[in-house]
Protein backbone atom coordinates (compact mmCIF):
# COMPACT_ATOMS: atom_id res chain seq x y z
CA UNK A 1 0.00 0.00 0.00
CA UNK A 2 0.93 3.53 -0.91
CA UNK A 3 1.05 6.25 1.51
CA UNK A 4 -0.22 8.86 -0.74
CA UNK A 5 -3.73 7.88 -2.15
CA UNK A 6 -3.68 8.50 -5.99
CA UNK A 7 -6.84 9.05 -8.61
CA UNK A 8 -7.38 6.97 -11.71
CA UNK A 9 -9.99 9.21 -13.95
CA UNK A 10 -11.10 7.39 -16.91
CA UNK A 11 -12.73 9.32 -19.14
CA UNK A 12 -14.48 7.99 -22.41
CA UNK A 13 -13.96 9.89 -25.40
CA UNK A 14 -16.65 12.33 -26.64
CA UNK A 15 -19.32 11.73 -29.35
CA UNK A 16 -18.03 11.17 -32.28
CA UNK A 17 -18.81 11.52 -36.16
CA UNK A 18 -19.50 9.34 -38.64
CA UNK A 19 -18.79 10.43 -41.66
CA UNK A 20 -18.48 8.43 -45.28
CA UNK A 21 -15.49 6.44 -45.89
CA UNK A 22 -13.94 7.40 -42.61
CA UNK A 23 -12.21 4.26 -40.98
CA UNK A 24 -13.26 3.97 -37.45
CA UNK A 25 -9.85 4.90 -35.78
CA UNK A 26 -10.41 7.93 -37.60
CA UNK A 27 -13.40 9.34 -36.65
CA UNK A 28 -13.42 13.16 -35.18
CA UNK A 29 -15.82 14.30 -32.72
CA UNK A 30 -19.12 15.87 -33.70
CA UNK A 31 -20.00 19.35 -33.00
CA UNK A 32 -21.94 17.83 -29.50
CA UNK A 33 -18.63 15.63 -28.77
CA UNK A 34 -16.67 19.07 -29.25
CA UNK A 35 -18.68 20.63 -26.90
CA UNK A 36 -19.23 17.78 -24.40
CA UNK A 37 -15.58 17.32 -24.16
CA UNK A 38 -14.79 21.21 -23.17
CA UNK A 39 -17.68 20.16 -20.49
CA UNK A 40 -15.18 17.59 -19.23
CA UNK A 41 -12.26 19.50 -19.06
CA UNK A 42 -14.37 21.86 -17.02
CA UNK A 43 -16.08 19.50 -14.61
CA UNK A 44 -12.54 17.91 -14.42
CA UNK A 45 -10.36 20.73 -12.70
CA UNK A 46 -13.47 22.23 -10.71
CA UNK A 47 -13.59 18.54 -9.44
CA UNK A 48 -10.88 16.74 -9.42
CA UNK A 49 -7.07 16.86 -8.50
CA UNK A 50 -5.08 18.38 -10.95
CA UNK A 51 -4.28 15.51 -13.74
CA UNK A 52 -0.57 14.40 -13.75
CA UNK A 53 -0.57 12.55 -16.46
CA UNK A 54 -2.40 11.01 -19.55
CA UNK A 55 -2.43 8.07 -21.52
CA UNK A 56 -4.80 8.17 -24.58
CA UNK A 57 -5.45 5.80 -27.43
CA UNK A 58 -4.42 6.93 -30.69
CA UNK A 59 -7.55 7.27 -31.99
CA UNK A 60 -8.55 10.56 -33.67
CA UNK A 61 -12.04 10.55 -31.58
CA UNK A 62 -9.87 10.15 -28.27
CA UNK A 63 -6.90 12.72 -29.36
CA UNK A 64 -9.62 15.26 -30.08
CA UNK A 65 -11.24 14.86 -27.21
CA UNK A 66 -7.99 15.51 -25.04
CA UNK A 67 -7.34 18.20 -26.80
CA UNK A 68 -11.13 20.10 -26.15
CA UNK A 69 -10.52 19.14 -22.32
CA UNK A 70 -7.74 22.09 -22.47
CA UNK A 71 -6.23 19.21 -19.61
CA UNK A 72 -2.44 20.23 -19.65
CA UNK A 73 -0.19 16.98 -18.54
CA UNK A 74 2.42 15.03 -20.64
CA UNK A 75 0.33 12.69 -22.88
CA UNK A 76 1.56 9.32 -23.71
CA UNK A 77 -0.57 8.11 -27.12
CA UNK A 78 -0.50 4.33 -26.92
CA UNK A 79 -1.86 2.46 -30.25
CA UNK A 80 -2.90 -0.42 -27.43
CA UNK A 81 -5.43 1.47 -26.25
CA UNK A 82 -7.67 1.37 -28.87
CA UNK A 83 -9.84 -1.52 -29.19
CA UNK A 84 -8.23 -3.05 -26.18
CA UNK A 85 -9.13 -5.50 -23.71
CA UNK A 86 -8.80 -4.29 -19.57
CA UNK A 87 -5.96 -6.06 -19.16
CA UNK A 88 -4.12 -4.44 -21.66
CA UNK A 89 -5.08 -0.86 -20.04
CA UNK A 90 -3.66 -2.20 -16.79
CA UNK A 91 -0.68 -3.13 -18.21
CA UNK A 92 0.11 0.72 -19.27
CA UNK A 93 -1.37 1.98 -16.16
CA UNK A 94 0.98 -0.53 -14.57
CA UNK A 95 3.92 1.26 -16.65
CA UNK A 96 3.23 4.80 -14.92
CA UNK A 97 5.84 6.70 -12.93
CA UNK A 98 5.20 6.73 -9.21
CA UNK A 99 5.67 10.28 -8.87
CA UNK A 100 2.21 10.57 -10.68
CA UNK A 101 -0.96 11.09 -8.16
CA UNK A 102 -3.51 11.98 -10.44
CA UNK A 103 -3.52 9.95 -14.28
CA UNK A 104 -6.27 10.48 -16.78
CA UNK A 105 -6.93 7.64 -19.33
CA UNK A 106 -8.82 8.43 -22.80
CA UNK A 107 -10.54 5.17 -23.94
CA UNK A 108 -13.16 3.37 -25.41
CA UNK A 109 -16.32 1.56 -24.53
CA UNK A 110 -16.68 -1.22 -23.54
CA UNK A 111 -12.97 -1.17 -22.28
CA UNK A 112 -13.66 1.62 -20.18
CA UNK A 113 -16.79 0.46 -18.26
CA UNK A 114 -15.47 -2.87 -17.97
CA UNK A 115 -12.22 -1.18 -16.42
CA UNK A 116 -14.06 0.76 -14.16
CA UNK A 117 -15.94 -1.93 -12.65
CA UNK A 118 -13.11 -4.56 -13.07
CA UNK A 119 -10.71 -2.05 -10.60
CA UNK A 120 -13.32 -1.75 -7.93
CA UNK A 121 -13.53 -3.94 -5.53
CA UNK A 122 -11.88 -2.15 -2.31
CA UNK A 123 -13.97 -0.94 0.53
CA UNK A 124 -15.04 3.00 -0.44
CA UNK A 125 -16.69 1.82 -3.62
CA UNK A 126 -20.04 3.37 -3.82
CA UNK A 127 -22.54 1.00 -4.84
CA UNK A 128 -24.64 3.51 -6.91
CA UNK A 129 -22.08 4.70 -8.62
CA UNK A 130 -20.85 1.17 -9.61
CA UNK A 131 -24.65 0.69 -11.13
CA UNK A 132 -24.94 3.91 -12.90
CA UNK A 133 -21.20 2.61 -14.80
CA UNK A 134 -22.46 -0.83 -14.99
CA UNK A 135 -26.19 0.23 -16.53
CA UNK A 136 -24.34 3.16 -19.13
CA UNK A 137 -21.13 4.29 -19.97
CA UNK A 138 -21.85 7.20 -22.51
CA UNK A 139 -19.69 9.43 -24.71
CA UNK A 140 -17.88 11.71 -22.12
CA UNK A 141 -18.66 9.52 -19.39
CA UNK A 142 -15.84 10.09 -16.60
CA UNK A 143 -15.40 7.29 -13.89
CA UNK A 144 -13.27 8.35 -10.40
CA UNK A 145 -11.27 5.66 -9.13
CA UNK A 146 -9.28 6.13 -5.65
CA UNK A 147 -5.91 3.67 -5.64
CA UNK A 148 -4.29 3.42 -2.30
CA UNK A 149 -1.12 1.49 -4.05
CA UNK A 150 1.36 2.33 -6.46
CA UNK A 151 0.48 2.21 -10.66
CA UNK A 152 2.64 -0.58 -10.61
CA UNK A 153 0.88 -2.88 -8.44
CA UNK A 154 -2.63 -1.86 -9.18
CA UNK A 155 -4.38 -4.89 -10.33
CA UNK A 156 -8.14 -5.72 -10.73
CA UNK A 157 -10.37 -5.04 -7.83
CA UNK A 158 -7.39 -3.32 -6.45
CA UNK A 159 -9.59 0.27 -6.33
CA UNK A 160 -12.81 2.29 -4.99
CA UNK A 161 -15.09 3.49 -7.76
CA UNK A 162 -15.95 6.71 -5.57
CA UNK A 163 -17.63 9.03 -8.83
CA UNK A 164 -19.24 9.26 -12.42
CA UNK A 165 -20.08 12.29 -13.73
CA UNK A 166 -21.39 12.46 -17.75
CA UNK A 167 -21.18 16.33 -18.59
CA UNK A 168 -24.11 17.54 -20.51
């Protein structure tokens, strides 16, 4: 166990376009997803502890979102992300410096619900809030996971679930 708690956010990537002949990986956000995402950013620093760090898939829906979140913290990009199963996600989370408290990861459904409920387990997790992920995960959708261990040891059911918010 860690002496300084940390916070997991895990934030789904905004709504995204679909337009003609676009492959999926590339999709941008539509004008809502533009705006929801700014919403994040928002509800994000009046919220939450100021974001150390960021791992986000590669994806064009996922970069754009980042970058309407105005969140400013060195960004990794990892290709794994995308399309990924939990495990994979843990094993990056698993790869982050311990000087990071606060790491914000940019993802997809249904690796990000299944993430969110796959990490809680510890006593703190609120059982509402673990319904509300487990019912819908929507575009924007951010999850709040406390960690009492290092990145490096966190392993499933090794969190609290203690928020959702989905920014409208």
């Amino acid at each position: 166990m860690s002496d300084h708690p940390r916070t997991l956010i895990l934030l789904r990537h905004a709504k995204s376009d679909y337009p003609g002949g676009v492959a999926d990986h590339d999709r941008p956000l539509a004008p809502r997803g533009i705006r929801e995402a700014g919403l994040a950013g928002d509800w994000m620093r009046a919220n939450l502890p100021d974001v150390d760090a960021v791992l986000c898939s590669t994806a064009t829906r996922t970069r754009e979102t980042l970058d309407r979140t105005a969140i400013d913290a060195p960004v990794r990009y990892v290709d794994r992300l995308y399309d990924s199963p939990p495990g994979a996600v843990i094993d990056e989370i698993n790869s982050v410096a311990d000087d990071v408290a606060t790491l914000l990861v940019i993802g997809h459904e249904p690796t990000m619900s299944q993430l969110a409920l796959g990490l809680a387990g510890v006593r703190g997790t609120d059982p509402r809030t673990e319904a509300r992920v487990a019912t819908k995960y929507p575009t924007s959708g951010i999850a709040v996971l406390d960690v009492d261990r290092s990145w490096r040891e966190l392993e499933l059911g090794g969190a609290a679930l203690v928020g959702f918010h989905v920014p409208r």
